[in-house]
C-alpha atoms as a PDB file:
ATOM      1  CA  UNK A   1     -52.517 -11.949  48.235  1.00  0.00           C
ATOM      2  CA  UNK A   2     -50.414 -14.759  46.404  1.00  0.00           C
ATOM      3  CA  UNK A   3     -52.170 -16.228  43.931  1.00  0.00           C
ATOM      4  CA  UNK A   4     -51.309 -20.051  43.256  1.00  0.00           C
ATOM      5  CA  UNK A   5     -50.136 -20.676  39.879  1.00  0.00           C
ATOM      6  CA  UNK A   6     -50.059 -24.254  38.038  1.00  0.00           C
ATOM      7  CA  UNK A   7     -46.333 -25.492  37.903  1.00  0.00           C
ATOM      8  CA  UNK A   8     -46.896 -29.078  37.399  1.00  0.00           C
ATOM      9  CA  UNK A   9     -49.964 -30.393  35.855  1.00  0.00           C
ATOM     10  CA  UNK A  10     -50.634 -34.154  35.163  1.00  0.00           C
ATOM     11  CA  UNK A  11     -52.963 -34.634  32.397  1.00  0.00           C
ATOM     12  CA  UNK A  12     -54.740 -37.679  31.618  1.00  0.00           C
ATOM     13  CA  UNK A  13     -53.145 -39.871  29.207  1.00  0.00           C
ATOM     14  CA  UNK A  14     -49.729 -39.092  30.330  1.00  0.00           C
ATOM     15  CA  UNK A  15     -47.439 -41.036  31.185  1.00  0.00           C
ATOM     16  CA  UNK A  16     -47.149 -40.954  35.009  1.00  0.00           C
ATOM     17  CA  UNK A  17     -44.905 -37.762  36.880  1.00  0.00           C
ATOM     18  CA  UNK A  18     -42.130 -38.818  38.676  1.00  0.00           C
ATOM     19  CA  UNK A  19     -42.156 -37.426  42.671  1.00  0.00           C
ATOM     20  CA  UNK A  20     -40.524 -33.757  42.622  1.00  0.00           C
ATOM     21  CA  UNK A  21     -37.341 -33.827  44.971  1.00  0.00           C
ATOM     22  CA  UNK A  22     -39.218 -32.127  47.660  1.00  0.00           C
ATOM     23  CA  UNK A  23     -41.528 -34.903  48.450  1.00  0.00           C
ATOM     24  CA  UNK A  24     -38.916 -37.331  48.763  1.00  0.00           C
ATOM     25  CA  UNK A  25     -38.471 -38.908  52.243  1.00  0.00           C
ATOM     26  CA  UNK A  26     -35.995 -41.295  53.937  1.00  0.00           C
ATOM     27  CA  UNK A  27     -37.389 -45.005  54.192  1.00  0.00           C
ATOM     28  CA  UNK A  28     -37.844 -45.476  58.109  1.00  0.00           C
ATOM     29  CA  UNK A  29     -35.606 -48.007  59.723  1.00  0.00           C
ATOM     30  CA  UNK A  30     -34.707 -46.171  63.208  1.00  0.00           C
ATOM     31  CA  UNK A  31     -34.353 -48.051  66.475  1.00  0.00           C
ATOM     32  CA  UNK A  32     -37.080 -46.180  67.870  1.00  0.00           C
ATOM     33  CA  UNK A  33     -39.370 -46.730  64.655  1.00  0.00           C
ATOM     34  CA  UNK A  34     -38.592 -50.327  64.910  1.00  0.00           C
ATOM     35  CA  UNK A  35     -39.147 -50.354  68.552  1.00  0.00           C
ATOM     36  CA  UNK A  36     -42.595 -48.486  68.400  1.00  0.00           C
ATOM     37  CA  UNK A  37     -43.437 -50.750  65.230  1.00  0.00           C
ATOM     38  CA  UNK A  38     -43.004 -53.886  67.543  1.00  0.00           C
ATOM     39  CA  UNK A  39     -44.993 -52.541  70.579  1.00  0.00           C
ATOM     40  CA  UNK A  40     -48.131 -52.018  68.099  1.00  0.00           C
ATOM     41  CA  UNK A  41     -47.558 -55.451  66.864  1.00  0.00           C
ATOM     42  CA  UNK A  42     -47.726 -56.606  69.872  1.00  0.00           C
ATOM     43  CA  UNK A  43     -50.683 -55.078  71.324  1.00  0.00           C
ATOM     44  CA  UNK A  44     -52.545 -55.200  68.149  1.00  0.00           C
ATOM     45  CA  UNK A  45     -52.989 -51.710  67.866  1.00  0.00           C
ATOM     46  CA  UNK A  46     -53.774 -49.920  64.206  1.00  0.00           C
ATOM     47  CA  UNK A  47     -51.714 -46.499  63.519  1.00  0.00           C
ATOM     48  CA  UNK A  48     -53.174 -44.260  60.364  1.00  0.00           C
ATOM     49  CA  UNK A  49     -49.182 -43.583  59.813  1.00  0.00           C
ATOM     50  CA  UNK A  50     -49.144 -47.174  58.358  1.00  0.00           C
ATOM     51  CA  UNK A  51     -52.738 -47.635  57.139  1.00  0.00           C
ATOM     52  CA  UNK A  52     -52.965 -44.100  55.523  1.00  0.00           C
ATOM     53  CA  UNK A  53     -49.242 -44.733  53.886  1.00  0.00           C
ATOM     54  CA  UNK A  54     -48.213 -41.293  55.883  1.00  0.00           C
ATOM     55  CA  UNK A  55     -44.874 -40.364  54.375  1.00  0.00           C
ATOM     56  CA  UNK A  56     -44.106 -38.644  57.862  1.00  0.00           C
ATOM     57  CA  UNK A  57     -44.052 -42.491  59.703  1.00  0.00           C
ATOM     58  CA  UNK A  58     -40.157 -42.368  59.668  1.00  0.00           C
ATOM     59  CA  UNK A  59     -39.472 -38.787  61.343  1.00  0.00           C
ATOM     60  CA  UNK A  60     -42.858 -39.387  63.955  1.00  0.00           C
ATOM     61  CA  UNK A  61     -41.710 -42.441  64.868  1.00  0.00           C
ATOM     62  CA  UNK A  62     -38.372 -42.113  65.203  1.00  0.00           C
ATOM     63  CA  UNK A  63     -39.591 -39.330  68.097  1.00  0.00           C
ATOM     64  CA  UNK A  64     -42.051 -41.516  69.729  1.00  0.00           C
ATOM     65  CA  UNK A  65     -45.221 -39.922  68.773  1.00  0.00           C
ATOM     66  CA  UNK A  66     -47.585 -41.953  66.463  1.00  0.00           C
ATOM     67  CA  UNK A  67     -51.729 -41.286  65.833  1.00  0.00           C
ATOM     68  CA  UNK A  68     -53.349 -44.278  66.825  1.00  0.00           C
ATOM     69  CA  UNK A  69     -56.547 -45.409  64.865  1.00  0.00           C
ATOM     70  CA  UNK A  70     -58.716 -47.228  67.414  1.00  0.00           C
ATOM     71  CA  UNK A  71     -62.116 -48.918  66.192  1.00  0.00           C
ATOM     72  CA  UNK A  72     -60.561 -51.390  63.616  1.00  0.00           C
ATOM     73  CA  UNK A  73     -59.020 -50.874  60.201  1.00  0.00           C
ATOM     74  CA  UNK A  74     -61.922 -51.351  58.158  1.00  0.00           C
ATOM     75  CA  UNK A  75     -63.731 -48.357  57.055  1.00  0.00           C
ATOM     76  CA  UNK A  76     -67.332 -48.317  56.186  1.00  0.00           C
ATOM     77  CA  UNK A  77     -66.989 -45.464  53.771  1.00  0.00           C
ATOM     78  CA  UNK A  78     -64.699 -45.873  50.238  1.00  0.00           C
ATOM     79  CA  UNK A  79     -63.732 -42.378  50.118  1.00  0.00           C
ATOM     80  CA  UNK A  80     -61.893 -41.875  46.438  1.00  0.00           C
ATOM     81  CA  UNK A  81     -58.532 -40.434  48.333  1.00  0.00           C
ATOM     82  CA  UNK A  82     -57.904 -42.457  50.895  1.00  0.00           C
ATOM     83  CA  UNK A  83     -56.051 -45.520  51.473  1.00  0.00           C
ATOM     84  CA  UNK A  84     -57.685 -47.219  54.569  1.00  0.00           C
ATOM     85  CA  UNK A  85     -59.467 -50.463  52.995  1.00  0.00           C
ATOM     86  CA  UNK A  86     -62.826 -50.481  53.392  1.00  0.00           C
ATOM     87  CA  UNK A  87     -65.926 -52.851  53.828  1.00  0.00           C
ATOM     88  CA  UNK A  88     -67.713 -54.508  56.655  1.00  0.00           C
ATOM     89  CA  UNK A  89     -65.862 -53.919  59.997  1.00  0.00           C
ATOM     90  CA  UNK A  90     -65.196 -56.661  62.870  1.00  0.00           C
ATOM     91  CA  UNK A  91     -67.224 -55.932  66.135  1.00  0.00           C
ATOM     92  CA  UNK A  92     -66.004 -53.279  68.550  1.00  0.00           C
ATOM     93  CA  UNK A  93     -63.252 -54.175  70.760  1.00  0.00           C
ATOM     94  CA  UNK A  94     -64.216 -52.570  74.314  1.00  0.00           C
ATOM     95  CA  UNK A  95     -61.102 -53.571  75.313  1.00  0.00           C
ATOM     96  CA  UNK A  96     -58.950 -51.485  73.325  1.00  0.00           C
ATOM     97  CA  UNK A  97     -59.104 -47.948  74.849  1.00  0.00           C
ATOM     98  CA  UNK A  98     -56.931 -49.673  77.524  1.00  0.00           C
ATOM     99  CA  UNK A  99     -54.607 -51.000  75.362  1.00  0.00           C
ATOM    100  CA  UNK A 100     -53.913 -47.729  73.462  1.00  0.00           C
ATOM    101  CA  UNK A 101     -53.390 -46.259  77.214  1.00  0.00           C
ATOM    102  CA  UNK A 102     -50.761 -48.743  77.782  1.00  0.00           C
ATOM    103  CA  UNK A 103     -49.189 -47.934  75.002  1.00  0.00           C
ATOM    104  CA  UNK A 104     -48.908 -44.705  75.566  1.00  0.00           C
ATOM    105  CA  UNK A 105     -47.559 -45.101  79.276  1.00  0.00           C
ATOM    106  CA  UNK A 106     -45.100 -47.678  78.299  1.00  0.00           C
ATOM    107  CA  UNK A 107     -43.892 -44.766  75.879  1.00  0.00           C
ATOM    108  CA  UNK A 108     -44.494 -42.201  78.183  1.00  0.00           C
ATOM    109  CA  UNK A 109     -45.766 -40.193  75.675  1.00  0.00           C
ATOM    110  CA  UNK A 110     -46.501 -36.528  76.532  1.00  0.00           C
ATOM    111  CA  UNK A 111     -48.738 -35.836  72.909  1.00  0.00           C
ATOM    112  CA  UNK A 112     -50.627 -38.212  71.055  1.00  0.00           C
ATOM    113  CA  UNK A 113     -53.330 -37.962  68.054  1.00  0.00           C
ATOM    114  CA  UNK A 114     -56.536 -40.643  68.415  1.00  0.00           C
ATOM    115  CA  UNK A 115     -58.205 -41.197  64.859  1.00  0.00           C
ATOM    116  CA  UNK A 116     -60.116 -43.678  63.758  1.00  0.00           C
ATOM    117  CA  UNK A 117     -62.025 -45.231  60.616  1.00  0.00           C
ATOM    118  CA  UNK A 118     -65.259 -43.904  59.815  1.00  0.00           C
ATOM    119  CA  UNK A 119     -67.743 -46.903  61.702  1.00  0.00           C
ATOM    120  CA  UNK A 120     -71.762 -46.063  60.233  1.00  0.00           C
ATOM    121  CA  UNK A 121     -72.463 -49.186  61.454  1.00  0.00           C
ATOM    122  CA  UNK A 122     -72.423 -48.075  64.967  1.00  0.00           C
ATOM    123  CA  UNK A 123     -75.671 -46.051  66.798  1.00  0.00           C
ATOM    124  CA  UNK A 124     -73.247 -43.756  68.235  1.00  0.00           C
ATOM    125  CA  UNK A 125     -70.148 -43.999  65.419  1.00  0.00           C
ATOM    126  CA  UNK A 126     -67.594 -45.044  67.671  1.00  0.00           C
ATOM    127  CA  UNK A 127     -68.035 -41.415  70.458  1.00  0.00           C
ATOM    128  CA  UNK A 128     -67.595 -44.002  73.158  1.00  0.00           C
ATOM    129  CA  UNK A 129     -64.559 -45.569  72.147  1.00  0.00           C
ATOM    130  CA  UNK A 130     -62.974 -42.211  71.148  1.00  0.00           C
ATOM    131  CA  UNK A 131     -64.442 -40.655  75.133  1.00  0.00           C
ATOM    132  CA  UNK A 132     -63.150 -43.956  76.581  1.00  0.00           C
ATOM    133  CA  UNK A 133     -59.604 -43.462  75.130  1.00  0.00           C
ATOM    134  CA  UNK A 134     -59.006 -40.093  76.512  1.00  0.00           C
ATOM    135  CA  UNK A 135     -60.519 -41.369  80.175  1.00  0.00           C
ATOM    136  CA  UNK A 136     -58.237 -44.824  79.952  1.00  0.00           C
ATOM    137  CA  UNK A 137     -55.072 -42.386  78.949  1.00  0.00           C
ATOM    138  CA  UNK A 138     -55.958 -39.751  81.859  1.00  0.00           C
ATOM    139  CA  UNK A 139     -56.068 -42.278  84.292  1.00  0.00           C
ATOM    140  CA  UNK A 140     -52.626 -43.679  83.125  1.00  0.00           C
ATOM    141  CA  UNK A 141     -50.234 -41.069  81.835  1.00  0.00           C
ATOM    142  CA  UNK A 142     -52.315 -37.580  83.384  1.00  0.00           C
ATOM    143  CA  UNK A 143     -49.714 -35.493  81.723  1.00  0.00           C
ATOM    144  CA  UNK A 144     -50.296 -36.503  78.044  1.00  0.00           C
ATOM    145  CA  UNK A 145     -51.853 -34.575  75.969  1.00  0.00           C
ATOM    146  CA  UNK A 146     -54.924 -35.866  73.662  1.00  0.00           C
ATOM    147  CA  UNK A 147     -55.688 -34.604  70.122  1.00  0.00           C
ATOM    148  CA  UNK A 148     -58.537 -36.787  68.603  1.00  0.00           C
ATOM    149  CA  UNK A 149     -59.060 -36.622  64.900  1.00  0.00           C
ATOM    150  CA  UNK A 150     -62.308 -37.912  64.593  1.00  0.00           C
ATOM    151  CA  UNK A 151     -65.157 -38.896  61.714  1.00  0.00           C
ATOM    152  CA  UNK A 152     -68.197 -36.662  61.719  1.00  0.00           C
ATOM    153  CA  UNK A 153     -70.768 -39.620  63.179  1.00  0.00           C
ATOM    154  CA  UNK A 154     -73.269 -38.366  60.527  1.00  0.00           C
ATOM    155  CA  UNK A 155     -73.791 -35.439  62.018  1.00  0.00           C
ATOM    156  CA  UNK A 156     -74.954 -36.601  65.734  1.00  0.00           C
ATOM    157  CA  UNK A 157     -74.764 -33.954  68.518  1.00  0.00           C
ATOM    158  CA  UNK A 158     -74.545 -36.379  70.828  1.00  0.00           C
ATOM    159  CA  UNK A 159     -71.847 -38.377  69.685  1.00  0.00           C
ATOM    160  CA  UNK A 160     -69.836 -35.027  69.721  1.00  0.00           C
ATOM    161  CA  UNK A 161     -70.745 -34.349  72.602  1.00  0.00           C
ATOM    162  CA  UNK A 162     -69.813 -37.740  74.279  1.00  0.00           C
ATOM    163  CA  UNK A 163     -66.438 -37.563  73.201  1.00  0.00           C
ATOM    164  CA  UNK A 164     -66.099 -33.379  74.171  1.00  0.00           C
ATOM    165  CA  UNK A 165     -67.620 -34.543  77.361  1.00  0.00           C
ATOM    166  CA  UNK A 166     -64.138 -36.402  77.597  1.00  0.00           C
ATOM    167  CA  UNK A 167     -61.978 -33.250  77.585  1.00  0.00           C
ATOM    168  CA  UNK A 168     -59.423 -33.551  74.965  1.00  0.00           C
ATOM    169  CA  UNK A 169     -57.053 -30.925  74.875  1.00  0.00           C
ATOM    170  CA  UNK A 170     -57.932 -30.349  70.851  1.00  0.00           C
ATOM    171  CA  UNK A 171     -60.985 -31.607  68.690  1.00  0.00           C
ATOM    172  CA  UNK A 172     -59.425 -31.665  64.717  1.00  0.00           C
ATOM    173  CA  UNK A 173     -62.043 -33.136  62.108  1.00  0.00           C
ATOM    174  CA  UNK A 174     -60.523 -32.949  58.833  1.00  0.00           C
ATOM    175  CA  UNK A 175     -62.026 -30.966  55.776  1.00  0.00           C
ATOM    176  CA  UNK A 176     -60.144 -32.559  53.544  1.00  0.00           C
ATOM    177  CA  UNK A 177     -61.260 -30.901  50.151  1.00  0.00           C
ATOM    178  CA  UNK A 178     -63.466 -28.139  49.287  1.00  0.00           C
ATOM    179  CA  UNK A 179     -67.223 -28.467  48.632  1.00  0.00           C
ATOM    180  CA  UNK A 180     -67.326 -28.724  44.683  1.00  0.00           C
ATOM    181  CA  UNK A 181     -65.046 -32.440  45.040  1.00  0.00           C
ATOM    182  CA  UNK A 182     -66.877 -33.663  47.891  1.00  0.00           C
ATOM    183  CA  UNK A 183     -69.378 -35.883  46.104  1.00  0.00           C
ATOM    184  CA  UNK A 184     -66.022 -37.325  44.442  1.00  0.00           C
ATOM    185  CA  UNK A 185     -63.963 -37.394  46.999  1.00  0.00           C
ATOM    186  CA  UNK A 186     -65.828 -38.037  50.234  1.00  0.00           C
ATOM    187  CA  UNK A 187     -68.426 -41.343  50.112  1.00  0.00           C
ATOM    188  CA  UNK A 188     -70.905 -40.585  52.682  1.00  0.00           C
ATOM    189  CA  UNK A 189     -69.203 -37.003  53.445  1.00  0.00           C
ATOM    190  CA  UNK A 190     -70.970 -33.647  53.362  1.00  0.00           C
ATOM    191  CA  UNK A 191     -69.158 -30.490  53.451  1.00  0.00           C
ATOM    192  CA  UNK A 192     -72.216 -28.759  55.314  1.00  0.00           C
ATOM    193  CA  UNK A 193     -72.235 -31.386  57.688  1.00  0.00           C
ATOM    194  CA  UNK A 194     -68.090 -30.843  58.627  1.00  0.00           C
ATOM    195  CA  UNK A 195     -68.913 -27.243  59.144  1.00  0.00           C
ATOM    196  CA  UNK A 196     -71.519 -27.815  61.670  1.00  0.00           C
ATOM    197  CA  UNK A 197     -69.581 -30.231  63.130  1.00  0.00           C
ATOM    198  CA  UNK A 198     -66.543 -27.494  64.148  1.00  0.00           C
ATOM    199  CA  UNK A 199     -68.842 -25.147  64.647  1.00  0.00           C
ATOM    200  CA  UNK A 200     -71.045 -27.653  67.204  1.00  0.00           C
ATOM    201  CA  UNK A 201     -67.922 -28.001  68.851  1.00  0.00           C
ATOM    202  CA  UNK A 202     -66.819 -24.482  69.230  1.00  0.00           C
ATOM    203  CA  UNK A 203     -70.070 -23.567  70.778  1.00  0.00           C
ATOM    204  CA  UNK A 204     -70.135 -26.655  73.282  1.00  0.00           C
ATOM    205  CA  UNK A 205     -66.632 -26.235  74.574  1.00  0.00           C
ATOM    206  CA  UNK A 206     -65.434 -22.773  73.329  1.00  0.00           C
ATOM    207  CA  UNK A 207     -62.450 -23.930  75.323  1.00  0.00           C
ATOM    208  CA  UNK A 208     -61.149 -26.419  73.213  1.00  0.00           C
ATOM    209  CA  UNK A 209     -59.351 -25.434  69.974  1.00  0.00           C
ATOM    210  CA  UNK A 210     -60.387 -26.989  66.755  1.00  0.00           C
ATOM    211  CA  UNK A 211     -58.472 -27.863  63.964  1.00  0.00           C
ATOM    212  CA  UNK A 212     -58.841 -29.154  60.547  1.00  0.00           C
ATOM    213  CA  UNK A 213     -56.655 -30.569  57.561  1.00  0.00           C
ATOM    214  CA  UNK A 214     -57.172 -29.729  53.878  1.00  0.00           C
ATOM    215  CA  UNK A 215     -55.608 -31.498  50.886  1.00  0.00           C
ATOM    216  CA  UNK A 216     -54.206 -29.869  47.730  1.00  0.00           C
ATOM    217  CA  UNK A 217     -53.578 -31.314  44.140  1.00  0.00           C
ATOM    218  CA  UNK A 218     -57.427 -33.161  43.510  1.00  0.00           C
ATOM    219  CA  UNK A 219     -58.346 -30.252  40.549  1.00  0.00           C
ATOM    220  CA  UNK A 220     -59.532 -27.456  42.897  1.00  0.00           C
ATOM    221  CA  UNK A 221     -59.052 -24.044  41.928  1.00  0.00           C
ATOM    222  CA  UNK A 222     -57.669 -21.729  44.210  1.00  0.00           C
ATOM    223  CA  UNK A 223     -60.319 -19.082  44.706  1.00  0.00           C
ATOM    224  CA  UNK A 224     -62.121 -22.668  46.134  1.00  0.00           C
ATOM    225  CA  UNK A 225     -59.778 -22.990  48.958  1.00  0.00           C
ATOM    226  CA  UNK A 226     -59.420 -19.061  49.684  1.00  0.00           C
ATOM    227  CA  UNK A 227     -63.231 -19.624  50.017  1.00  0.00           C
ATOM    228  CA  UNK A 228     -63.220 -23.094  52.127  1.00  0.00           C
ATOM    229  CA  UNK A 229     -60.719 -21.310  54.444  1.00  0.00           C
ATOM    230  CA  UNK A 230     -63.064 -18.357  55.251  1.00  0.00           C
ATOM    231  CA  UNK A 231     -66.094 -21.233  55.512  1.00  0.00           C
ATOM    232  CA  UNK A 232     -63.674 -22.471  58.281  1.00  0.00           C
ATOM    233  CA  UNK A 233     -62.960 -19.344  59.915  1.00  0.00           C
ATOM    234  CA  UNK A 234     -66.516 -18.491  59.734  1.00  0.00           C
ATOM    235  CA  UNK A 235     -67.310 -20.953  61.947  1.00  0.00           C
ATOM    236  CA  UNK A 236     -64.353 -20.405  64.529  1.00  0.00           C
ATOM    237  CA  UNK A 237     -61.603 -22.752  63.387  1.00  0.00           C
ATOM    238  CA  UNK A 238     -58.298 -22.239  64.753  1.00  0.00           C
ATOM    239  CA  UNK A 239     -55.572 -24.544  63.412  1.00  0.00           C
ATOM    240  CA  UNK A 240     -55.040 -25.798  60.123  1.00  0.00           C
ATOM    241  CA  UNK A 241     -53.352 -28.084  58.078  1.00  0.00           C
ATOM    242  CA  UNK A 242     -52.480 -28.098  54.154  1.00  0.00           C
ATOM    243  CA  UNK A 243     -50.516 -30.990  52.406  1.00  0.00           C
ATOM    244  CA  UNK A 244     -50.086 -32.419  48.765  1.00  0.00           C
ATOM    245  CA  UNK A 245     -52.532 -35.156  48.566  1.00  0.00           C
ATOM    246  CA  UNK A 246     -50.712 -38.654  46.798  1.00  0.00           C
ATOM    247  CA  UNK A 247     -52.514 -40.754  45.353  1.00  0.00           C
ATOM    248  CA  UNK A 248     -51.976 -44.385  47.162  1.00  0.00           C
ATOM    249  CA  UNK A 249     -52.759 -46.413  43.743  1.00  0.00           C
ATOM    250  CA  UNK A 250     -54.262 -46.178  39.994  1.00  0.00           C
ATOM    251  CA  UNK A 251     -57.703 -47.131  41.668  1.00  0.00           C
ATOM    252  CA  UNK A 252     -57.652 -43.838  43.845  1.00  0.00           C
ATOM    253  CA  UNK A 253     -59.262 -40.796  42.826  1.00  0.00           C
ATOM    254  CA  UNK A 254     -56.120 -39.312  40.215  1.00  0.00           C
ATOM    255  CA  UNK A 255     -53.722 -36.260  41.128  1.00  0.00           C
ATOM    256  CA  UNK A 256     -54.290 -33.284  38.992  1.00  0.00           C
ATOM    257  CA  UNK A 257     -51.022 -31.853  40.065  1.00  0.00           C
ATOM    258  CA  UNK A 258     -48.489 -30.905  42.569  1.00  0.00           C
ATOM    259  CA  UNK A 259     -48.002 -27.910  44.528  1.00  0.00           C
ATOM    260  CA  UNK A 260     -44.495 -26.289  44.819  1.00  0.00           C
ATOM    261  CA  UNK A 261     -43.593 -25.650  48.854  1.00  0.00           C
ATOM    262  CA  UNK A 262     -43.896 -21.768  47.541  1.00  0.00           C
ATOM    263  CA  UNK A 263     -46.919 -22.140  46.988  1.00  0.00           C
ATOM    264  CA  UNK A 264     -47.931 -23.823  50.123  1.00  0.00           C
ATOM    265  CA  UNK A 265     -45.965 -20.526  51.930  1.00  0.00           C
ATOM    266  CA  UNK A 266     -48.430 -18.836  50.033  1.00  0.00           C
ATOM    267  CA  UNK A 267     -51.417 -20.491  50.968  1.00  0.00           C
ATOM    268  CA  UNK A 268     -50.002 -20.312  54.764  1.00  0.00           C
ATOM    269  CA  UNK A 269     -50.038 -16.148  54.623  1.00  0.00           C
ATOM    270  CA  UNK A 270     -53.639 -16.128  53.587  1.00  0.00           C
ATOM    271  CA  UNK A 271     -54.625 -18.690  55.752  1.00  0.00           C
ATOM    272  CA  UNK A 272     -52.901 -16.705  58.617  1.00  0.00           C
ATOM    273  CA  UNK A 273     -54.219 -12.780  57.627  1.00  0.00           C
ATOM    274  CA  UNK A 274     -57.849 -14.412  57.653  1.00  0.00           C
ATOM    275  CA  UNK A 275     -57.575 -15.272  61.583  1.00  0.00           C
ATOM    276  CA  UNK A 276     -55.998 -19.146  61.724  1.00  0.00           C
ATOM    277  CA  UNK A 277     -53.765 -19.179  64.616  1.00  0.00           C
ATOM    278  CA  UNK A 278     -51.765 -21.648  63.629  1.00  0.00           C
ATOM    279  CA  UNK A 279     -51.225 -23.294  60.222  1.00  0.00           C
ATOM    280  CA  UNK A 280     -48.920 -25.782  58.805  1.00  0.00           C
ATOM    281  CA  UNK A 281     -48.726 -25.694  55.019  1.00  0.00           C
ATOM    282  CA  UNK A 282     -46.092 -27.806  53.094  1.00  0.00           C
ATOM    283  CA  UNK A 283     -46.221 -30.813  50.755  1.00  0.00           C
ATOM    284  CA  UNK A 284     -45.705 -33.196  53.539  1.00  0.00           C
ATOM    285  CA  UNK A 285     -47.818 -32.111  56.117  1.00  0.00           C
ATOM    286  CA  UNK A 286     -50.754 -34.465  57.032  1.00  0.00           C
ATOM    287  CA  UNK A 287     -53.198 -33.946  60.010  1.00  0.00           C
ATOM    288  CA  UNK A 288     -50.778 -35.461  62.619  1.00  0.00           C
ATOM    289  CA  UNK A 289     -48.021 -33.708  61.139  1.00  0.00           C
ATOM    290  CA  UNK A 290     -45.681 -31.793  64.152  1.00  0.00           C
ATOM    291  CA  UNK A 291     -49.197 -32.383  66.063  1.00  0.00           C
ATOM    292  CA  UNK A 292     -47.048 -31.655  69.653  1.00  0.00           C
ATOM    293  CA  UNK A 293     -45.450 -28.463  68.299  1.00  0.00           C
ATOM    294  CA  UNK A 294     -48.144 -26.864  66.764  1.00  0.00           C
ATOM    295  CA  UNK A 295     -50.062 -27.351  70.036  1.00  0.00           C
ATOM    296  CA  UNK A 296     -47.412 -25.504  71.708  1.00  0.00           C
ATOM    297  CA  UNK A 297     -47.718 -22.818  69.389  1.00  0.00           C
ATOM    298  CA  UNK A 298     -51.360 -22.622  69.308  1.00  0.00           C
ATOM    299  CA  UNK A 299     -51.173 -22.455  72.801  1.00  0.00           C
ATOM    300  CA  UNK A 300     -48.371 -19.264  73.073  1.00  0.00           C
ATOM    301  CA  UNK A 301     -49.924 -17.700  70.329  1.00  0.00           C
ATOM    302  CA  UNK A 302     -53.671 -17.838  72.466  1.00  0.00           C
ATOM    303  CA  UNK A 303     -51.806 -16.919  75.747  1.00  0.00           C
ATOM    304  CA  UNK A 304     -50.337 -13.885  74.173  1.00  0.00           C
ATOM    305  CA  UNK A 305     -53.462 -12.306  72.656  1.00  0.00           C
ATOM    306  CA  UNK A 306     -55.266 -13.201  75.982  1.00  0.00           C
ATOM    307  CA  UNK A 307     -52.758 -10.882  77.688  1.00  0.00           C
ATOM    308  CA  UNK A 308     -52.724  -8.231  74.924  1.00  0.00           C
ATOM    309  CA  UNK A 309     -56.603  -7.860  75.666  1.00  0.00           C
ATOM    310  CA  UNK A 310     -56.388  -7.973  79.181  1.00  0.00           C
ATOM    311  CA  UNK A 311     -53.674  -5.262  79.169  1.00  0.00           C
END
């Protein structure tokens, strides 16, 4: 197995690295990006593509698929990586699950991602809003597909529950680091805790795949994410994501280095001979990232062993 070997380290007191050419994207500008940008103006809807500085919101939105983030913009976590502001949140809005669901028939979208910011200050952590999203969008535009990306609602069963209860077509909670950088990295995170979460899920609706996203270039080693990866496996995760994490200013937790897209091939082939179905591994991929097509291929790849065992 590959290992991953070190070829750009930033050091402290250095003077800061210029991007490498492969993580340099087009600024977005398309009619359809500017016609999508408009229609969440205008319903006051919140994307992660622009609150998470995605550097993917150019090539998404120029193809009509976006990740909506429903439940505000203000997170009530500060989590070292991520760019969502945080603080005290405004009061729910019951009202948006419908207006997400008319955005999503008035693009007659046929995938879409649901996130949203982590809410502790709710009894339930926002399951409702998430479960009332996917009903709103059934009723509207039955053909679309739902991924949610959702928080971990401090471990609740029943907040899970409530929003598998929903039927999305795949539950992805995001990993994002392994254990060691947790207490760093993730305020009010526990790596235990996202674990039991996928596995909760597996074991409530073995039916729906799970998937999870991992970050790269915060100081771990590698034998750390060979390890996280079987954790994941372990507990029946199907799909995963790997991307370069960017820091989004000098007050964010700092960038030990980037990853060459070699090595991210690398990381793909072990990630695939431990069991993943389906991985996406490259120094632009984010959770959302090709979201539709790596459905699709979860989905041929899980028809085709079904048929191999029933043969």
């Amino acid at each position: 197995m590959a290992r991953v070997i070190p070829l750009t380290t930033i050091s402290q007191g250095q003077p800061r690295q210029p991007k490498p050419d492969w993580l340099r994207v087009r600024a977005p500008g398309s009619p359809s990006y500017l016609r999508l940008k408009s229609l969440m103006k205008d319903l006051r809807l919140n994307t992660v593509c622009e609150e998470a500085q995605c550097p993917n919101i150019g090539e998404c939105w120029n193809h009509g698929t976006a990740t909506f983030m429903i439940l505000g913009d203000i997170c009530t976590r500060a989590c070292s990586y991520c760019a969502v502001s945080h603080g005290r949140p405004a009061a729910v809005d019951e009202a948006e699950p419908v207006r997400v669901a008319d955005a999503i028939r008035a693009l007659d979208l046929n995938y879409v991602v649901v996130t949203s910011v982590d809410r502790d200050d709710l009894p339930d952590g926002g399951a409702s809003i998430f479960a009332a999203t996917i009903r709103e969008t059934r009723a509207r535009r039955p053909e679309c597909r739902i991924e949610v990306l959702i928080p971990d609602f401090q471990g609740s069963e029943a907040a899970l529950h409530a929003v598998l209860d929903a039927r999305p077509d795949i539950l992805n909670h995001n990993t994002e680091t392994v254990p060691r950088l947790y207490r760093m990295a993730r305020s009010g995170g526990r790596y235990v805790r996202t674990l039991e979460l996928l596995e909760r899920s597996r074991r409530y609706a073995p039916d729906i795949p799970t998937k999870t996203g991992l970050m790269v270039g915060l100081g771990e080693e590698y034998e750390e994410i060979i390890t996280t990866l079987q954790d994941l496996r372990r507990v029946g995760c199907g799909i995963l994501t790997i991307g370069q994490y960017l820091r989004p200013s000098a007050e964010h937790a700092p960038m030990v280095r980037y990853y060459h897209p070699d090595e991210f091939h690398a990381l793909k082939q072990a990630a695939l001979e431990m069991g993943f179905v389906h991985v996406e591994s490259g120094p632009l991929v984010r959770s959302s990232y090709h979201a539709h097509e790596t459905a699709d291929a979860y989905d041929n790849v899980s028809r085709a062993s079904r048929a191999s065992a029933n043969a």
